[in-house]
Protein backbone atom coordinates (compact mmCIF):
# COMPACT_ATOMS: atom_id res chain seq x y z
CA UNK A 1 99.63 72.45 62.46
CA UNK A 2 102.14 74.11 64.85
CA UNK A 3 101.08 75.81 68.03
CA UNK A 4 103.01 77.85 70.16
CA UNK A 5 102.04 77.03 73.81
CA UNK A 6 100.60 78.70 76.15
CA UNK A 7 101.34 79.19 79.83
CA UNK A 8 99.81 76.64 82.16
CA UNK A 9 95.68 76.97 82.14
CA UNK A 10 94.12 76.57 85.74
CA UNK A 11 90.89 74.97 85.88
CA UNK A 12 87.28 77.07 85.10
CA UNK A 13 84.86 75.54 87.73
CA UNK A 14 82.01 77.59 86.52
CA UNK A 15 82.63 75.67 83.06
CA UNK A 16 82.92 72.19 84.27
CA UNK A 17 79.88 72.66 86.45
CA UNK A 18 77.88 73.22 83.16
CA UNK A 19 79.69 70.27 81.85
CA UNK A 20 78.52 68.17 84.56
CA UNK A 21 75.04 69.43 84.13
CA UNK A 22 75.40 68.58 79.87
CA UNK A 23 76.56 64.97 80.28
CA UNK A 24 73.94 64.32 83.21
CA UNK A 25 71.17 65.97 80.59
CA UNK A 26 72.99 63.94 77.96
CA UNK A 27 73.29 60.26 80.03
CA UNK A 28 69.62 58.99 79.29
CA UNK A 29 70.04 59.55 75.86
CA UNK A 30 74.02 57.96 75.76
CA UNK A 31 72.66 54.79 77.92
CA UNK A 32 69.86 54.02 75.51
CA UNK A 33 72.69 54.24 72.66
CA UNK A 34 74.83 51.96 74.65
CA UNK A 35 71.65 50.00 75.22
CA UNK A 36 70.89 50.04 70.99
CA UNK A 37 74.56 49.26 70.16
CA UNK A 38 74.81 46.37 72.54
CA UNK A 39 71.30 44.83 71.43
CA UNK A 40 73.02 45.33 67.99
CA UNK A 41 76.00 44.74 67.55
CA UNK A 42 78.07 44.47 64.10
CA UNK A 43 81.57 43.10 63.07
CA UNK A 44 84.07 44.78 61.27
CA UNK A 45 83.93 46.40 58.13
CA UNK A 46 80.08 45.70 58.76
CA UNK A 47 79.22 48.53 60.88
CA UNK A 48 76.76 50.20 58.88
CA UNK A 49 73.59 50.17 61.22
CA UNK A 50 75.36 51.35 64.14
CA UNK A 51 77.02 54.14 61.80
CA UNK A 52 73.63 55.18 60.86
CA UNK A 53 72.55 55.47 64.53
CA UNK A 54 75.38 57.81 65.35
CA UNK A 55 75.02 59.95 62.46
CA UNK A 56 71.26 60.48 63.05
CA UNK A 57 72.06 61.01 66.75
CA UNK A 58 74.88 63.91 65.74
CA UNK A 59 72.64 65.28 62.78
CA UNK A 60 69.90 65.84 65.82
CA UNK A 61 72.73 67.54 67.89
CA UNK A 62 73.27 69.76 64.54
CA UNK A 63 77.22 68.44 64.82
CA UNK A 64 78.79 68.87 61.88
CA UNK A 65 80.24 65.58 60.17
CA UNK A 66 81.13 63.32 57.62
CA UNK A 67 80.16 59.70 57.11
CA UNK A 68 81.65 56.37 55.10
CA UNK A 69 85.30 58.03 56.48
CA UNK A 70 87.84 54.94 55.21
CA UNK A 71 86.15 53.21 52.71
CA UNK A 72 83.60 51.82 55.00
CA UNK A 73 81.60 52.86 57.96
CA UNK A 74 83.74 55.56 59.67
CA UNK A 75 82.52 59.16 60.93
CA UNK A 76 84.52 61.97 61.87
CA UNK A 77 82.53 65.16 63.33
CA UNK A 78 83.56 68.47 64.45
CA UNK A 79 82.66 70.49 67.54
CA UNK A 80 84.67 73.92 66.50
CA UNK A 81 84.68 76.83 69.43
CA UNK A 82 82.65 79.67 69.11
CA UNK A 83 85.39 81.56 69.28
CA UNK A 84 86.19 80.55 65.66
CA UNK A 85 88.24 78.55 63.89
CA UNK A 86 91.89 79.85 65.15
CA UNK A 87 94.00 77.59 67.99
CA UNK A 88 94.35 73.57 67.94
CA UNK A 89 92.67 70.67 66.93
CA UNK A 90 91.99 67.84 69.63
CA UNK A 91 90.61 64.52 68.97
CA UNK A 92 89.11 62.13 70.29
CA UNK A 93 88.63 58.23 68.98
CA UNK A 94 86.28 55.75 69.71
CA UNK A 95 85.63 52.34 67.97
CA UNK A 96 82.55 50.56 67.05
CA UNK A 97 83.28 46.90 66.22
CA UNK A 98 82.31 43.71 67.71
CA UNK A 99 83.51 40.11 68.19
CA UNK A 100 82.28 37.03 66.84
CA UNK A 101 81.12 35.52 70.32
CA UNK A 102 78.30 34.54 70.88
CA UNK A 103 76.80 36.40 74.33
CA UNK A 104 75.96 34.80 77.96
CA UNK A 105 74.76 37.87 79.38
CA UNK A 106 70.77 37.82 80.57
CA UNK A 107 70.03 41.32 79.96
CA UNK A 108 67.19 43.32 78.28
CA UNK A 109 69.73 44.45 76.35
CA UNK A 110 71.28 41.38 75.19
CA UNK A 111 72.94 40.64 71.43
CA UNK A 112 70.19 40.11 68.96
CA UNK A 113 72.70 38.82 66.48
CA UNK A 114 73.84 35.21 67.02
CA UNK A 115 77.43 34.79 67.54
CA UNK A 116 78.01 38.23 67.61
CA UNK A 117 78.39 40.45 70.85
CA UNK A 118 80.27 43.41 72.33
CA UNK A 119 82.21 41.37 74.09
CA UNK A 120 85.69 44.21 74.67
CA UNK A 121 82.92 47.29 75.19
CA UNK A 122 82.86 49.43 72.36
CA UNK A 123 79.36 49.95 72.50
CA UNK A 124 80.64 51.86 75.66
CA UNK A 125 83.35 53.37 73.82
CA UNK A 126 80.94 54.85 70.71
CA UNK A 127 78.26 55.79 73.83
CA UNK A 128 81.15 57.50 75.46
CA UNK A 129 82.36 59.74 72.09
CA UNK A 130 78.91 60.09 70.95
CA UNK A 131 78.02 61.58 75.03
CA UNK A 132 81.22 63.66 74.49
CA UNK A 133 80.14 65.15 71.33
CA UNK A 134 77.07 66.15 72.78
CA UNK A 135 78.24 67.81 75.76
CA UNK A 136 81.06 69.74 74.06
CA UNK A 137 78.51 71.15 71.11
CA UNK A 138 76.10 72.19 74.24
CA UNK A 139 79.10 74.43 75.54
CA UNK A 140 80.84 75.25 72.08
CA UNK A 141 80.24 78.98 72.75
CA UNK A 142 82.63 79.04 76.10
CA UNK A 143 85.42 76.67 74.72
CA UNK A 144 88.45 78.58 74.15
CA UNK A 145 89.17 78.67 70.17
CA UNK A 146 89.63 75.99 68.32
CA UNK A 147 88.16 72.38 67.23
CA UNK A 148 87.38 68.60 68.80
CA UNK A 149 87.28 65.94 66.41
CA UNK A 150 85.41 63.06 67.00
CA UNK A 151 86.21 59.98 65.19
CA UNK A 152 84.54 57.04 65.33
CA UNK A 153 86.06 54.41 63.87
CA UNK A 154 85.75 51.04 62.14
CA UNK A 155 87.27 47.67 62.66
CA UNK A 156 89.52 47.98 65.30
CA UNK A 157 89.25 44.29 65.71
CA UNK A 158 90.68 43.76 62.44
CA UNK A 159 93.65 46.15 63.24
CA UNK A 160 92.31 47.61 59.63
CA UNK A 161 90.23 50.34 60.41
CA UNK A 162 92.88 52.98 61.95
CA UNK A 163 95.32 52.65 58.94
CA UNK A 164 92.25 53.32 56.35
CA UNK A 165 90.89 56.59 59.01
CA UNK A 166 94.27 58.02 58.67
CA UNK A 167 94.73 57.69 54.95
CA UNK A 168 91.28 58.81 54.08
CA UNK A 169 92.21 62.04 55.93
CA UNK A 170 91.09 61.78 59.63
CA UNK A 171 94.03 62.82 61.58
CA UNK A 172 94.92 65.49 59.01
CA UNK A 173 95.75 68.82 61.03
CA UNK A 174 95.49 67.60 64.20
CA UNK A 175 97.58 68.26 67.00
CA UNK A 176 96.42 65.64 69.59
CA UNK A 177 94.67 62.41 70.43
CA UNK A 178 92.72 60.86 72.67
CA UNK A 179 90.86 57.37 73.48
CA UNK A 180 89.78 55.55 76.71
CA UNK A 181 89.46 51.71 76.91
CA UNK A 182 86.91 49.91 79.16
CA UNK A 183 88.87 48.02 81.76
CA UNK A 184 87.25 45.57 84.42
CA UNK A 185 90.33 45.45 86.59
CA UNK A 186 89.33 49.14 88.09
CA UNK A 187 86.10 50.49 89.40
CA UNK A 188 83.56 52.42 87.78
CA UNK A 189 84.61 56.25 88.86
CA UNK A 190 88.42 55.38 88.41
CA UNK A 191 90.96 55.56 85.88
CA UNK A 192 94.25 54.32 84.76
CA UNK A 193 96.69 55.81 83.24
CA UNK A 194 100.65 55.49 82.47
CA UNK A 195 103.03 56.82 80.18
CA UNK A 196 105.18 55.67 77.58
CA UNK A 197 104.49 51.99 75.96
CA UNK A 198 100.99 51.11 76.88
CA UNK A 199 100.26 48.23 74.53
CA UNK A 200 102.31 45.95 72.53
CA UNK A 201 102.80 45.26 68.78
CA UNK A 202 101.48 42.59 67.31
CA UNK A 203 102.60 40.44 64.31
CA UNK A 204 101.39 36.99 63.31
CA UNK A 205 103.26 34.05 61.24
CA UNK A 206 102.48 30.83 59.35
CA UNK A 207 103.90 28.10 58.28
CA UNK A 208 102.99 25.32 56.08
CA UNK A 209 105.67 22.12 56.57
CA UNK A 210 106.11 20.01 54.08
CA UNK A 211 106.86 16.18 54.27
CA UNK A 212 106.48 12.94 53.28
CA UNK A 213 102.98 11.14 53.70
CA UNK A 214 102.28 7.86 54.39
CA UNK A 215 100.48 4.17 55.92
CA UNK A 216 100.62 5.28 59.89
CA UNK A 217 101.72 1.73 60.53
CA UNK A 218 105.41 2.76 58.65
CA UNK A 219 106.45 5.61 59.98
CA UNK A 220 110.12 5.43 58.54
CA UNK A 221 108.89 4.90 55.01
CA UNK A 222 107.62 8.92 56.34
CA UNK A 223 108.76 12.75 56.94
CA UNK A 224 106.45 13.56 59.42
CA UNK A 225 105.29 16.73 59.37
CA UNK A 226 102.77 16.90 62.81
CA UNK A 227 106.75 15.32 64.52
CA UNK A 228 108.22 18.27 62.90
CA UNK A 229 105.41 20.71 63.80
CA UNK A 230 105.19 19.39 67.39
CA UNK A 231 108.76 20.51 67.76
CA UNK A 232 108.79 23.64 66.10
CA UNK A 233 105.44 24.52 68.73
CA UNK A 234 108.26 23.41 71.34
CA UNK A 235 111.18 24.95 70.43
CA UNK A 236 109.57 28.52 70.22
CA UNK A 237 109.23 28.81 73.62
CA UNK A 238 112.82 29.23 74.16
CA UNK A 239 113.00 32.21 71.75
CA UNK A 240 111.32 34.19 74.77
CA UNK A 241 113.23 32.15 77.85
CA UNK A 242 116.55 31.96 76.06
CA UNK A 243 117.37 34.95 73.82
CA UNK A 244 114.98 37.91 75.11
CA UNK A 245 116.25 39.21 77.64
CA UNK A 246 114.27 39.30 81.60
CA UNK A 247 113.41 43.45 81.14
CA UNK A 248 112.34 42.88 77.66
CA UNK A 249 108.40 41.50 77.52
CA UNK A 250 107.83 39.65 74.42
CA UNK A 251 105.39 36.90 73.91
CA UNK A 252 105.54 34.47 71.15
CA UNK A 253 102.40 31.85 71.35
CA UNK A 254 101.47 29.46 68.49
CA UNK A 255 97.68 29.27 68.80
CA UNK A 256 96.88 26.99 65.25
CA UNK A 257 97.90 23.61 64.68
CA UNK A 258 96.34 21.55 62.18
CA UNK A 259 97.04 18.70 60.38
CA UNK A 260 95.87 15.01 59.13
CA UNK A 261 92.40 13.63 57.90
CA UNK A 262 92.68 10.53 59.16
CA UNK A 263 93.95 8.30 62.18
CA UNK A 264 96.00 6.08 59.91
CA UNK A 265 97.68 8.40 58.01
CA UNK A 266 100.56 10.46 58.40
CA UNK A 267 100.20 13.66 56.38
CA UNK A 268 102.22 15.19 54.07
CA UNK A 269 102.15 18.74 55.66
CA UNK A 270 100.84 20.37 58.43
CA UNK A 271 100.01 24.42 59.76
CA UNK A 272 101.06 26.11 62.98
CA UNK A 273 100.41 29.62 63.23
CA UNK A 274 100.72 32.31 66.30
CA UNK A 275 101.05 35.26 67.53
CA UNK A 276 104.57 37.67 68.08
CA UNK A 277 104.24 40.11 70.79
CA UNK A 278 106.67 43.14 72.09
CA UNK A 279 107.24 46.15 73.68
CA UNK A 280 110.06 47.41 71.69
CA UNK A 281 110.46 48.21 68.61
CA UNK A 282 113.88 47.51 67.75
CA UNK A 283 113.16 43.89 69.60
CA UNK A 284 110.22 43.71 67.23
CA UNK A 285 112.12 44.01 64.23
CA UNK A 286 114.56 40.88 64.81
CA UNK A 287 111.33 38.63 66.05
CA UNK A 288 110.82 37.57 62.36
CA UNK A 289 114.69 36.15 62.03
CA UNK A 290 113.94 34.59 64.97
CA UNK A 291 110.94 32.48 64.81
CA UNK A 292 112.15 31.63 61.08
CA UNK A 293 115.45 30.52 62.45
CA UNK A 294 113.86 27.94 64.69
CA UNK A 295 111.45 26.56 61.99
CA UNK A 296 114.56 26.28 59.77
CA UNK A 297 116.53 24.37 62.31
CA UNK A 298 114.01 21.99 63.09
CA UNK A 299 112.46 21.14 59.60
CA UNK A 300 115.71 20.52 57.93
CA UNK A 301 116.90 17.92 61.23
CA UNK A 302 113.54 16.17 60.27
CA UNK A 303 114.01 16.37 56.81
CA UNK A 304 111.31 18.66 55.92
CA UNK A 305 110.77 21.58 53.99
CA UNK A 306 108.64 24.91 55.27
CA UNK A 307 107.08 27.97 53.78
CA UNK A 308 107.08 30.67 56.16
CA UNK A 309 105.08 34.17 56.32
CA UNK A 310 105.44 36.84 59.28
CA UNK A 311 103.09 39.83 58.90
CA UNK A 312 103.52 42.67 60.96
CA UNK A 313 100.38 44.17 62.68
CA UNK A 314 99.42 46.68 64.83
CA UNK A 315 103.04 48.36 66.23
CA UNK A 316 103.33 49.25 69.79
CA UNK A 317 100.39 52.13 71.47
CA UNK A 318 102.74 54.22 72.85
CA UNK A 319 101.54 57.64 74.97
CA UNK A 320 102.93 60.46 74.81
CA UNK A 321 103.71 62.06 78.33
CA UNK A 322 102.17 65.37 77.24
CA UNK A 323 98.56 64.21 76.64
CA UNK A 324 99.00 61.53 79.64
CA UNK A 325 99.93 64.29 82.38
CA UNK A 326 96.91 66.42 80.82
CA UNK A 327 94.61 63.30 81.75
CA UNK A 328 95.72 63.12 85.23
CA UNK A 329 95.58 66.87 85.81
CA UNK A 330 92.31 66.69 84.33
CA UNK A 331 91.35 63.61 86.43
CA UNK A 332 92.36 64.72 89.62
CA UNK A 333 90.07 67.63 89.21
CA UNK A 334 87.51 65.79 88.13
CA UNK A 335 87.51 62.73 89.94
CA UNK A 336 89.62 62.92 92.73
CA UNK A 337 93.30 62.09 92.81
CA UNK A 338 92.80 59.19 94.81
CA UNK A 339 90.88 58.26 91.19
CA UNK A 340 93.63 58.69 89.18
CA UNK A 341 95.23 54.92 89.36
CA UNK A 342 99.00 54.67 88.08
CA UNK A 343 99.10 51.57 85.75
CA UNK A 344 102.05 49.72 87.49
CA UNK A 345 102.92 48.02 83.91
CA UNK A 346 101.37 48.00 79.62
CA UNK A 347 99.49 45.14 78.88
CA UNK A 348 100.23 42.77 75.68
CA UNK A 349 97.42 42.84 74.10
CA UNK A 350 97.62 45.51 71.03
CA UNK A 351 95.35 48.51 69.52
CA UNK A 352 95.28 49.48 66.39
CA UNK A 353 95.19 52.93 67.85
CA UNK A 354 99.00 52.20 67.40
CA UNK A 355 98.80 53.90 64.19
CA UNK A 356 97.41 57.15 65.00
CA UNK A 357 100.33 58.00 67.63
CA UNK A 358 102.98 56.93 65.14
CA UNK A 359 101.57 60.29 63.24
CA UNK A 360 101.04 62.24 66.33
CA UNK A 361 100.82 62.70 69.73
CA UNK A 362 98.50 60.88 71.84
CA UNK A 363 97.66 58.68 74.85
CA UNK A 364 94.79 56.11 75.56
CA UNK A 365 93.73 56.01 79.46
CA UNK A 366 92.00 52.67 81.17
CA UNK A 367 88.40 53.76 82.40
CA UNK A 368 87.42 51.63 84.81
CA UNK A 369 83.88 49.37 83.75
CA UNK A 370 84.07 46.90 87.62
CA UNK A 371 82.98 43.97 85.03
CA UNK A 372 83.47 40.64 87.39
CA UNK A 373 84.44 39.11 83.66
CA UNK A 374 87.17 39.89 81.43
CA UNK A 375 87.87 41.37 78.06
CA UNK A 376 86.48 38.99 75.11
CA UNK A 377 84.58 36.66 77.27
CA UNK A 378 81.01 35.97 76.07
CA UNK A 379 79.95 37.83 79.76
CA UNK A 380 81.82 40.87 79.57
CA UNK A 381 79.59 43.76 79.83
CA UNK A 382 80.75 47.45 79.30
CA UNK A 383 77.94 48.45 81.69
CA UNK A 384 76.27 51.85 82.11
CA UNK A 385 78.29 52.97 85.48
CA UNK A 386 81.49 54.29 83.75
CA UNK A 387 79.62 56.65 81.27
CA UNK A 388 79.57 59.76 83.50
CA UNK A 389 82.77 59.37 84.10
CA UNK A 390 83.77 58.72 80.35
CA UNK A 391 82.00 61.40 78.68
CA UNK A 392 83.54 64.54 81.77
CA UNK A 393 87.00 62.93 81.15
CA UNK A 394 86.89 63.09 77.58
CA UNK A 395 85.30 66.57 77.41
CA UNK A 396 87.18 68.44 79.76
CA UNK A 397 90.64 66.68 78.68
CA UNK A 398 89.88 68.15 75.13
CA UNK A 399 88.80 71.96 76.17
CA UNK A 400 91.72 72.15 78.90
CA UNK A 401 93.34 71.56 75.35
CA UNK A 402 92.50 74.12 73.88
CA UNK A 403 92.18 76.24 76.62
CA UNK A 404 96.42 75.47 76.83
CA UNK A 405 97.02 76.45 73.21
CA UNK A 406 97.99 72.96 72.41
CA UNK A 407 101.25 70.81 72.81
CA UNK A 408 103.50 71.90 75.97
CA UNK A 409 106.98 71.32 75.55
CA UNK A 410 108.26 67.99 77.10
């Protein structure tokens, strides 16, 4: 959809002091979500009870929306102005998946489902969308025309779920979106923010080497594969030191390695696999030559053979200024500038929230969760601080949206 926009909109205090007032009516009933979700929690592509939550908690609201989105478990709902449905479409993404870890936390809310917890916070993340949908249906009458989508989405631990949203429709006439991540390195109250890359790709390879088996006692009579594998774990580690250049991040790390069944016999072939990791596209696209080019090199000088498979992931979360400069604006307002934190540089870890800003514009922003424990550790809670915070940022980033027209020009 194209948008012509408008001139710079100025803030509406009387409007976000109602919006404060919705998400602090809203907050007991987001916290005991967070609370249900976290007790709860369900891997990807297995999401059902936690979709059936939200729907019954947007059906309540009377929010308009669609369920099994992509195949699976995914929702998308609509908050549409009561202005009608003329001006932009906004959205807004959170995820729903967990991890397979099994929790440490001692918490009334704890996981109820062995080996499974929400261990990168996306019960926080649904609680947050689900808090935003609320608050922006309460005020739907006020917001200048046009429409919020909400989607919550499936298996973003997979990297699967984003690619089936957008084919199944999702993303279809929207102008713009939006997602926050929980981050522990910042406060609760605080966000981060940055433009351009925010995230890297992320691709993974295999390879199975083949050699020569044998008595451990005769080595010679042998092409050892773990020899040949050892090396090849080795030799990667100069593809980063000695061809990529300084400015450049890229990580290549080979986290597999398996091979043998017994401590008297060498093998006949053996598996390293890893992870490829980059900030640049066009640097992405030669990664595959490289790591092949090693593996090559080494398993023909050891008189092995190889077969090799690269599989490209997630590509890299880039944000678009636009929507970026609209959360700080935004943020400054709402929190304070001193609030607003600049993220000094991306992070390597990936999102499969890639793939919806490959189709359009968007941006995700860092909310700050204070968690002493990191991302993916069986301790890390999402916590109920951050919420608040969440929710206002969300909802007043998508109506100062709208209230703009849409895109600015860069």
């Amino acid at each position: 959809m194209s948008v012509t926009p408008a001139p710079p909109e100025t803030p509406d205090p009387a409007f976000l002091n109602r919006l404060r007032a919705e998400v602090r009516a809203a907050l007991p009933q987001v916290i005991a979500l967070r609370h249900d979700l976290h007790a709860h929690p369900e891997l990807s592509g297995g999401e059902e009870r936690t979709a059936g939550v939200v729907s019954g908690l947007l059906s309540q609201a009377g929010i308009v929306h669609e369920t099994r989105i992509g195949g699976t478990h995914g929702i998308v709902a609509v908050v549409e102005s009561g202005e009608g449905a003329s001006g932009p479409t906004f959205a807004l993404r959170g995820d729903m998946d967990a991890l397979p870890i099994t929790e440490e936390n001692e918490v009334a809310y704890k996981s109820q489902n062995p080996g499974v917890m929400h261990a990168c916070g996306h019960d926080g993340h649904t609680a947050n969308l689900l808090g935003a949908a609320l608050a922006l249906q309460a005020v739907r009458q006020t917001l200048p025309p046009g429409r919020v989508k909400l989607i919550f989405q499936p298996a973003e631990e997979t990297v699967r779920g984003a690619d089936a949203m957008i084919e199944a429709g999702a993303i279809k006439e929207v102008d713009a979106i939006l997602m926050l991540h929980g981050w522990p390195h910042l406060p609760p109250g605080q966000i981060g923010v940055r433009n351009g890359p925010a995230m890297a790709s992320s691709d993974t390879f295999k390879v199975v080497i083949k050699g020569k088996g044998g008595h451990g006692a005769y080595p010679h009579d042998t092409f050892d594969p773990i020899l040949c594998g050892a090396q090849v774990v080795t030799a990667l580690q100069t593809l980063v030191s000695r061809e990529i250049p300084p400015v450049s991040p890229a990580v290549v790390s080979v986290t597999m390695f398996h091979a043998g069944t017994a401590r008297n016999i060498i093998p006949s072939t053996a598996e390293v696999c890893g992870t490829v990791r980059t900030l640049d596209p066009q640097l992405r696209k030669t990664m595959a030559e490289r790591v092949e080019r090693v593996i090559a090199g080494i398993c023909a000088a050891l008189r092995c053979g190889y077969d090799f498979a690269y599989t490209y992931g997630t590509p890299v979360t880039v944000n678009d200024a636009r929507i970026s400069n609209l959360v700080r604006v935004v943020g400054s307002e709402v929190l304070g500038s001193e609030n607003v934190i600049e993220l000094p540089e991306p992070t390597m870890g990936a999102e499969d929230f890639a793939y919806y800003v490959e189709k359009i514009p968007g941006a995700m922003f860092r909310l700050g969760t204070g968690c002493p424990f990191l991302l993916h550790t069986p301790k890390y809670d999402f916590g109920d601080a951050p919420l608040e915070t969440g929710i206002l940022l969300m909802a007043e980033t998508a109506r100062r949206f709208l209230a703009q027209g849409g895109l600015r020009p860069d």
